[in-house]
Structure formats: structure tokens, C-alpha cells
C-alpha atoms as a PDB file:
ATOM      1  CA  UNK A   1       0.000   0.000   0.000  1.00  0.00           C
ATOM      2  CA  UNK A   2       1.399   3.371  -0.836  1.00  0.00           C
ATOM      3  CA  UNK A   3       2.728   5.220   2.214  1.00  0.00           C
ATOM      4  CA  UNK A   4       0.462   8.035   1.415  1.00  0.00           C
ATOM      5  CA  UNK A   5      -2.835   6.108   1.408  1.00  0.00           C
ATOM      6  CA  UNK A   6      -2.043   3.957   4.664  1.00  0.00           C
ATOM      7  CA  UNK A   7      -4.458   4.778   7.438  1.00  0.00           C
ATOM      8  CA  UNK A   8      -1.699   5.132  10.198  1.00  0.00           C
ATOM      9  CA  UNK A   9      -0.340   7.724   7.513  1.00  0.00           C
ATOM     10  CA  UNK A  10      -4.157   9.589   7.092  1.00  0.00           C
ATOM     11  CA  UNK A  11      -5.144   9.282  11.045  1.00  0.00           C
ATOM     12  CA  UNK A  12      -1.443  10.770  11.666  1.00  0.00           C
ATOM     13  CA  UNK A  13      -0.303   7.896  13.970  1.00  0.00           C
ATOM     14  CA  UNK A  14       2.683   8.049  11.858  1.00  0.00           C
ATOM     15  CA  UNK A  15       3.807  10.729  13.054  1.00  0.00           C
ATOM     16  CA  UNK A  16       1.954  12.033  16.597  1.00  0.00           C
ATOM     17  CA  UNK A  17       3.351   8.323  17.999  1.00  0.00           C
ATOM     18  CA  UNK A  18       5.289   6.030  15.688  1.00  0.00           C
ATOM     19  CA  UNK A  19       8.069   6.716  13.405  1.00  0.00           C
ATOM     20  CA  UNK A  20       7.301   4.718   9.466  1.00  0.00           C
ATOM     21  CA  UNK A  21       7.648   0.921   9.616  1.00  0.00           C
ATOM     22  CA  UNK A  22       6.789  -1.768   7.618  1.00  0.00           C
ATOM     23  CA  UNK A  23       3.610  -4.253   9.270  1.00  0.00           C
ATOM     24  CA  UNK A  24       5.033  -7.778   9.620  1.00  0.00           C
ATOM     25  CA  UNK A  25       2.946  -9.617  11.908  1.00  0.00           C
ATOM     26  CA  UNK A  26      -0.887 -10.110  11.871  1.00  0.00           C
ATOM     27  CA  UNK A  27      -2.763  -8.304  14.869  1.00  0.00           C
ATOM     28  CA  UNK A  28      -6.344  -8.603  14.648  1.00  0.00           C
ATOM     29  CA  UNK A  29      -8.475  -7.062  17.816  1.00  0.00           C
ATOM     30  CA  UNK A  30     -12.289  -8.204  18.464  1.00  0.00           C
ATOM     31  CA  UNK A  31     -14.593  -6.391  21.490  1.00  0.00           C
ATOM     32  CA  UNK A  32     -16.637  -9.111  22.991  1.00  0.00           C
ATOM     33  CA  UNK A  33     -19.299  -7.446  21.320  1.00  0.00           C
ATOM     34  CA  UNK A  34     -17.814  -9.141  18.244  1.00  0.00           C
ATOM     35  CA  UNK A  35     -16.811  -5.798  16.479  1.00  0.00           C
ATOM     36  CA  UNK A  36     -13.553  -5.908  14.721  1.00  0.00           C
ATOM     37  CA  UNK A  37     -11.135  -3.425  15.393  1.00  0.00           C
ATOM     38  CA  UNK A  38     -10.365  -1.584  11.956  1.00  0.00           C
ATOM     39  CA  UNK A  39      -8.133   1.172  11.357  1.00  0.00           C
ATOM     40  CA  UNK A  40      -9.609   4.388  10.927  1.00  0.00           C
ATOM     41  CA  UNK A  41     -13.551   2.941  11.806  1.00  0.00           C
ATOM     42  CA  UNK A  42     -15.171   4.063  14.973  1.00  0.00           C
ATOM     43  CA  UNK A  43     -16.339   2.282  18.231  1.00  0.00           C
ATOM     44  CA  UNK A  44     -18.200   4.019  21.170  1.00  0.00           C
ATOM     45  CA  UNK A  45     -17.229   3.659  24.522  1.00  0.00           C
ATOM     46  CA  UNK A  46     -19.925   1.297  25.538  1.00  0.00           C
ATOM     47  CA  UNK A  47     -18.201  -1.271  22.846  1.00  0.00           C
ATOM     48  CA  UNK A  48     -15.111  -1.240  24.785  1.00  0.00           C
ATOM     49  CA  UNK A  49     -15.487  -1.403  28.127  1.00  0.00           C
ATOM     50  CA  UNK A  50     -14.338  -5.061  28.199  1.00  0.00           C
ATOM     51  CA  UNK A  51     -10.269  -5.662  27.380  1.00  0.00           C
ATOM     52  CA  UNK A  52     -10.645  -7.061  23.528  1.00  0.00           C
ATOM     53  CA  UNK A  53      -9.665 -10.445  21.785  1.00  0.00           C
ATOM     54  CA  UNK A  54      -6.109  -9.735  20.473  1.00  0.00           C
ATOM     55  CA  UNK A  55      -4.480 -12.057  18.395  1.00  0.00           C
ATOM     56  CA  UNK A  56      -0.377 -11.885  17.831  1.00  0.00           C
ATOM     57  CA  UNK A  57       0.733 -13.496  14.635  1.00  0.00           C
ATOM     58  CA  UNK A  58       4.394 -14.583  14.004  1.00  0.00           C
ATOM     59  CA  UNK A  59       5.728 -17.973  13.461  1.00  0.00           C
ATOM     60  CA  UNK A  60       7.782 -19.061  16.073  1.00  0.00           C
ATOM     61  CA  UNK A  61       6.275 -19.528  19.735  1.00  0.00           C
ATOM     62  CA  UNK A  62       9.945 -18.237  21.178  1.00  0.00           C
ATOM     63  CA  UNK A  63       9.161 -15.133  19.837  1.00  0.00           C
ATOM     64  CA  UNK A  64       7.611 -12.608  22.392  1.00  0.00           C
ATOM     65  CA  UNK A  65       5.799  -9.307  21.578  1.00  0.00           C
ATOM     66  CA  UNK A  66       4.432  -6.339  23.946  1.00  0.00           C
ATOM     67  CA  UNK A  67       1.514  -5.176  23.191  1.00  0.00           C
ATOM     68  CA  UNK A  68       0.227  -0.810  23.940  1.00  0.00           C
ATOM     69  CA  UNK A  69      -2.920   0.401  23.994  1.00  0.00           C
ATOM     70  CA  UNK A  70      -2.434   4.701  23.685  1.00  0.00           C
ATOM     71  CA  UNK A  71      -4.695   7.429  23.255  1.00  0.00           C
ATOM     72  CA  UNK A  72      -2.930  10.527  22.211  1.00  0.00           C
ATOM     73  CA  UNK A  73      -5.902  12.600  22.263  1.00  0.00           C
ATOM     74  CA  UNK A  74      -6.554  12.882  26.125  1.00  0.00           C
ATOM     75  CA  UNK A  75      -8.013  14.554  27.516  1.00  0.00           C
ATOM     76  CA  UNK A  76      -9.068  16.294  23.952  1.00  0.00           C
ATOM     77  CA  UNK A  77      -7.604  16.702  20.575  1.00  0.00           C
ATOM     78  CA  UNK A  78      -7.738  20.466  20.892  1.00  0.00           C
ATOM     79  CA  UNK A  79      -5.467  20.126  23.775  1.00  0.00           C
ATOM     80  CA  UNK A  80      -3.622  16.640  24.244  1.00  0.00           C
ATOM     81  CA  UNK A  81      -1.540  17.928  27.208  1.00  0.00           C
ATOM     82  CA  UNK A  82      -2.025  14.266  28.419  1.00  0.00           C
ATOM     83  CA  UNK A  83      -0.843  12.304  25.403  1.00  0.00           C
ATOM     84  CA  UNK A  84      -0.322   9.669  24.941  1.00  0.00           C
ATOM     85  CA  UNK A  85      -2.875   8.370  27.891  1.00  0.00           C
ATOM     86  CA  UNK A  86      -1.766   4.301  28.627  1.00  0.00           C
ATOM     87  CA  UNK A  87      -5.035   2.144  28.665  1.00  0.00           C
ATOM     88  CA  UNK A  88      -3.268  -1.126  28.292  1.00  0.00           C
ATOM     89  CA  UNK A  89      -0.040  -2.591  28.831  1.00  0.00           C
ATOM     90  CA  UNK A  90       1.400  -6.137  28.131  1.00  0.00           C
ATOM     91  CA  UNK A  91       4.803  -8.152  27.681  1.00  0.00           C
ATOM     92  CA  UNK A  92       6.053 -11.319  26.935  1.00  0.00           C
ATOM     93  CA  UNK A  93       3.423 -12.176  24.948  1.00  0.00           C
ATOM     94  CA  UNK A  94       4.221 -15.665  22.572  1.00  0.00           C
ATOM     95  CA  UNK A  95       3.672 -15.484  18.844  1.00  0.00           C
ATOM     96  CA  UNK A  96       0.773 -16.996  17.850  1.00  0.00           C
ATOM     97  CA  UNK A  97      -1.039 -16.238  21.013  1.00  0.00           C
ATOM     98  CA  UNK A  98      -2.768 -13.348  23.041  1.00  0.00           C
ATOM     99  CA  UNK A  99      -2.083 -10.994  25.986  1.00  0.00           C
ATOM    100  CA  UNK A 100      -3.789 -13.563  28.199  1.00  0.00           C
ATOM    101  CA  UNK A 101      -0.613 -15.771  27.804  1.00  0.00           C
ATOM    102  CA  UNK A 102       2.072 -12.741  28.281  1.00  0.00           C
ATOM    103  CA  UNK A 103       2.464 -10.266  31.609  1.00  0.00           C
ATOM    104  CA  UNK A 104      -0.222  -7.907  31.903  1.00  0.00           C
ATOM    105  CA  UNK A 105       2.448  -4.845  33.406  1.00  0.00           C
ATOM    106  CA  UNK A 106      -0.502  -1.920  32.862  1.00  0.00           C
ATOM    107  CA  UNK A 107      -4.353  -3.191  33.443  1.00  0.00           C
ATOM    108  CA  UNK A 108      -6.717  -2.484  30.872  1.00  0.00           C
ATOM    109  CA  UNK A 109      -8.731   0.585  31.429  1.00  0.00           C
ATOM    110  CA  UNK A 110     -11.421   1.308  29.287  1.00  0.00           C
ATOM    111  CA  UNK A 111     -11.826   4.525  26.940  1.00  0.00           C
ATOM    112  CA  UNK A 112     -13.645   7.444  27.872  1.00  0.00           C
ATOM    113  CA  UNK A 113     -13.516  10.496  25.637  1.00  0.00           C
ATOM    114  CA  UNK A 114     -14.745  13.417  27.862  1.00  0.00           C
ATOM    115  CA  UNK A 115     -14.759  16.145  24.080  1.00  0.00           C
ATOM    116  CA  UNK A 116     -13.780  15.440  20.413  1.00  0.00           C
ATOM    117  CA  UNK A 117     -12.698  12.469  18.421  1.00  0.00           C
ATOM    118  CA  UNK A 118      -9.631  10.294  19.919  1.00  0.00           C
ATOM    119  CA  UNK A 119      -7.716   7.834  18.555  1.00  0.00           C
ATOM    120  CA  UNK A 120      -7.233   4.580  20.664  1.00  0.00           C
ATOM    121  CA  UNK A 121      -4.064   3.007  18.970  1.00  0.00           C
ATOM    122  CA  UNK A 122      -2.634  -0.529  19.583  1.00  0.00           C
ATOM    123  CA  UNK A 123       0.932  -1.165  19.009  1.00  0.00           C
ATOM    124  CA  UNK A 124       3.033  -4.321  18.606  1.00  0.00           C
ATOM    125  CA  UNK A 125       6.707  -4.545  19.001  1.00  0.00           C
ATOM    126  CA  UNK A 126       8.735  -7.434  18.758  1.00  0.00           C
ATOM    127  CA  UNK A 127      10.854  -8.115  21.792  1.00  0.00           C
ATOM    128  CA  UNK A 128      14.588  -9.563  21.254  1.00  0.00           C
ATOM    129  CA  UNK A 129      13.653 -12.193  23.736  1.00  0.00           C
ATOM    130  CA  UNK A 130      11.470 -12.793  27.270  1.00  0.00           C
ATOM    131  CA  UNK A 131      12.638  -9.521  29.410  1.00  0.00           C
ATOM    132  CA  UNK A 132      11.333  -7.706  32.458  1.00  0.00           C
ATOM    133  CA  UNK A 133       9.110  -4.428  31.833  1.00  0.00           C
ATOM    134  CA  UNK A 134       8.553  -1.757  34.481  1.00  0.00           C
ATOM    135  CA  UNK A 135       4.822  -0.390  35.015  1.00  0.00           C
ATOM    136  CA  UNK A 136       5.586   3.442  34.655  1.00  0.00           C
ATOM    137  CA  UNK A 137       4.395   5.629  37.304  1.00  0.00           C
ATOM    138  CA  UNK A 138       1.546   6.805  35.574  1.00  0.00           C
ATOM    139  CA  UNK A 139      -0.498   6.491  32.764  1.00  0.00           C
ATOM    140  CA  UNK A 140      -0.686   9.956  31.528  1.00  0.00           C
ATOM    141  CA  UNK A 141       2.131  10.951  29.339  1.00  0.00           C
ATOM    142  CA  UNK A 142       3.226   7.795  28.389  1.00  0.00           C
ATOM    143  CA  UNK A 143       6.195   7.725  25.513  1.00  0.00           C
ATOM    144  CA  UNK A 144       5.567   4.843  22.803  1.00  0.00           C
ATOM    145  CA  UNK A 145       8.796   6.083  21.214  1.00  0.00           C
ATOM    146  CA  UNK A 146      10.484   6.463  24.367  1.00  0.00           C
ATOM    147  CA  UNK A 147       9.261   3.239  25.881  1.00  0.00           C
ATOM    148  CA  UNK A 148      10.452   1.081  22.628  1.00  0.00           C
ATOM    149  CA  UNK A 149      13.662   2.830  23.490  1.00  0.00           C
ATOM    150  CA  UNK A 150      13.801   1.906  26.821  1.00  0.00           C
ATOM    151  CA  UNK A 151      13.818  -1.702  25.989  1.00  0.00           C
ATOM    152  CA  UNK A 152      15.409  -2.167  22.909  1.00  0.00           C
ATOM    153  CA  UNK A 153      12.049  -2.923  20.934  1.00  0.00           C
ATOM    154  CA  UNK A 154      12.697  -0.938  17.744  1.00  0.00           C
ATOM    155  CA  UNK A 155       9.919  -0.200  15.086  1.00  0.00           C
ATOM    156  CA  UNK A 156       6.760  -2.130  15.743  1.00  0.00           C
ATOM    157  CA  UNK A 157       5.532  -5.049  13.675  1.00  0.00           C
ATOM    158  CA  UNK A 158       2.036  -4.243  13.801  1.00  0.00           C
ATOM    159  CA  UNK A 159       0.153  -1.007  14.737  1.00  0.00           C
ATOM    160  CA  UNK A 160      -3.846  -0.703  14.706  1.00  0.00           C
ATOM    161  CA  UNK A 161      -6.295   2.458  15.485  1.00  0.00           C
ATOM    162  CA  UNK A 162      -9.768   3.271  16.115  1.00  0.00           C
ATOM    163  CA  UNK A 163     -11.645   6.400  16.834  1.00  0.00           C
ATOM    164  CA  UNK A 164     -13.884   7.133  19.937  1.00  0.00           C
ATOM    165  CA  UNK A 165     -15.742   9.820  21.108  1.00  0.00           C
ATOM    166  CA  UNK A 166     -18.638  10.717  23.877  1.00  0.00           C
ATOM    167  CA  UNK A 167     -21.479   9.032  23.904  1.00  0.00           C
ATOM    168  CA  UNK A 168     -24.935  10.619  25.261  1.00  0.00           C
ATOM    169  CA  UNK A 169     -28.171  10.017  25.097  1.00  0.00           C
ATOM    170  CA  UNK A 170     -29.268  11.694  21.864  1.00  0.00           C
ATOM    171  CA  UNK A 171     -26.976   9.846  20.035  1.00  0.00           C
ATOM    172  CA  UNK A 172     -25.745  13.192  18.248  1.00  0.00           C
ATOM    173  CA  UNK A 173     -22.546  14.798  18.802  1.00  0.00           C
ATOM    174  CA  UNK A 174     -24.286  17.480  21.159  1.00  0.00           C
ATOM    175  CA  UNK A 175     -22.868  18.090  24.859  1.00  0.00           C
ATOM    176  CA  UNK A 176     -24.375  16.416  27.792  1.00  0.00           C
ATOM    177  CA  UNK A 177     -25.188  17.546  31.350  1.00  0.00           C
ATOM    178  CA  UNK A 178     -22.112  16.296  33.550  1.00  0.00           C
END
């Protein structure tokens, strides 16, 4: 796919998170709801309370990945003072397999968009071999580029996004009482 028409490319995650890389590994990410995560389509919040289905490609089970789950929209795309926000952290994670067979490091906390459109992006790196990951201190402000420095990861293998906004209960994009 030309660089130019690649949804990581048009929903800038290229860019506000990850440097270019070339996918290598299948990631596919299902809501128990049975929705399939696809770049640049949109879930609400009350699709994703639940931590999703993930399933890690790769051909050799003594292969590990870690798997992030970022919003760098928080707490709104006018003003992502917050970015990227950590929602989901895990390591160690055996091709061929899920984050229920690797170390959970960061639990999953749901997405809740308070104002705009965010973009909830999941990133797979490749790890060079089983290794210990710290939890960081807090989820705001979270580095993906720093973080794959930190450990050695490199590019990813496999990046995925959605986008997520407020919910309310005229189903328009119109503020609610707080």
C-alpha cells in the first residue's frame, strides 16, 4: 500500500506516535461485542469497556511481543496535554497467542472520551527475547517512542487504530449535562 494512502499515515499515527515501519505480523483485535477493530472505523465507549480479543501473529512460539494500547488525544484533541494516555499494557506475549498468555504490566482501562474524536491506537513490538518491563508511574504521558527505546524494541511489527468519542443520550454529537 502506498505510504500516502495507509491509514496510520491519514489518522497521523505516523507521526503524533510512531516513526514509518513496515507491518510484519498479523494483529487482529475483536470487542466481545464481536466488532472488529479496523483502522480508521469508529467504536463508542460502551463497545469497549471489556479488554478485547487480540491475536499476535508470528511464526515461532519463542518469539515474544508487547503489546500498547495509547490514546494521544486525552483529555481532547484540541489540547492533548495528556498524550499519549496508557489504557493497556502487556509483555512477553508468545507469537501466535494473546495478551492472556504474556504479563499484563498496565491493566486495561477502558476509553472514555470526555470532548472530540480520539484515537485509541494498539501497538506491537517485537521483543529480542522474554525480558522484564517496568509499570511506569503513571499512565498519563506515556512515551511509545520512548518506551520502545527503553527496551530495545525498535519499530513495531504491527500497529492498529480506532476512533472514539462521547457518547450521550441523543446519540448526536451534542454536549451532555455532567
Amino acid at each position: 500500500m502506498a505510504r500516502s494512502m495507509d491509514p496510520l499515515v491519514l489518522g497521523r499515527v505516523i507521526g503524533d506516535i510512531l516513526d514509518p515501519f513496515t507491518s510484519s505480523v498479523s494483529l487482529r483485535i475483536v470487542y466481545n461485542n464481536n466488532t472488529e477493530v479496523i483502522n480508521c472505523g469508529e467504536l463508542k465507549p460502551s463497545q469497549i469497556v471489556n479488554q478485547p480479543r487480540v491475536e499476535v501473529g508470528g511464526h515461532d512460539f519463542r518469539t515474544f511481543y508487547t503489546l500498547i494500547m495509547v490514546d494521544p488525544d486525552a483529555p481532547s484533541p484540541g489540547d492533548p496535554n495528556q498524550r499519549e494516555y496508557l489504557h493497556w499494557l502487556v509483555s512477553n506475549i508468545p507469537a501466535t497467542t494473546g495478551p492472556t498468555y504474556g504479563e499484563e504490566i498496565v491493566s486495561y482501562e477502558s476509553p472514555r472520551p470526555a470532548a472530540g474524536i480520539h484515537r485509541i491506537v494498539f501497538v506491537l513490538f517485537r521483543q529480542l527475547g522474554r525480558q522484564t518491563v517496568h509499570a511506569p508511574g503513571w499512565r498519563q504521558n506515556f512515551n511509545t517512542r520512548d518506551f520502545a527505546a527503553i527496551y530495545n524494541l525498535g519499530l513495531p511489527v504491527a500497529a492498529m487504530y480506532f476512533n472514539c468519542q462521547r457518547e450521550n443520550d441523543l446519540g448526536g454529537s451534542r454536549r451532555t449535562r455532567h
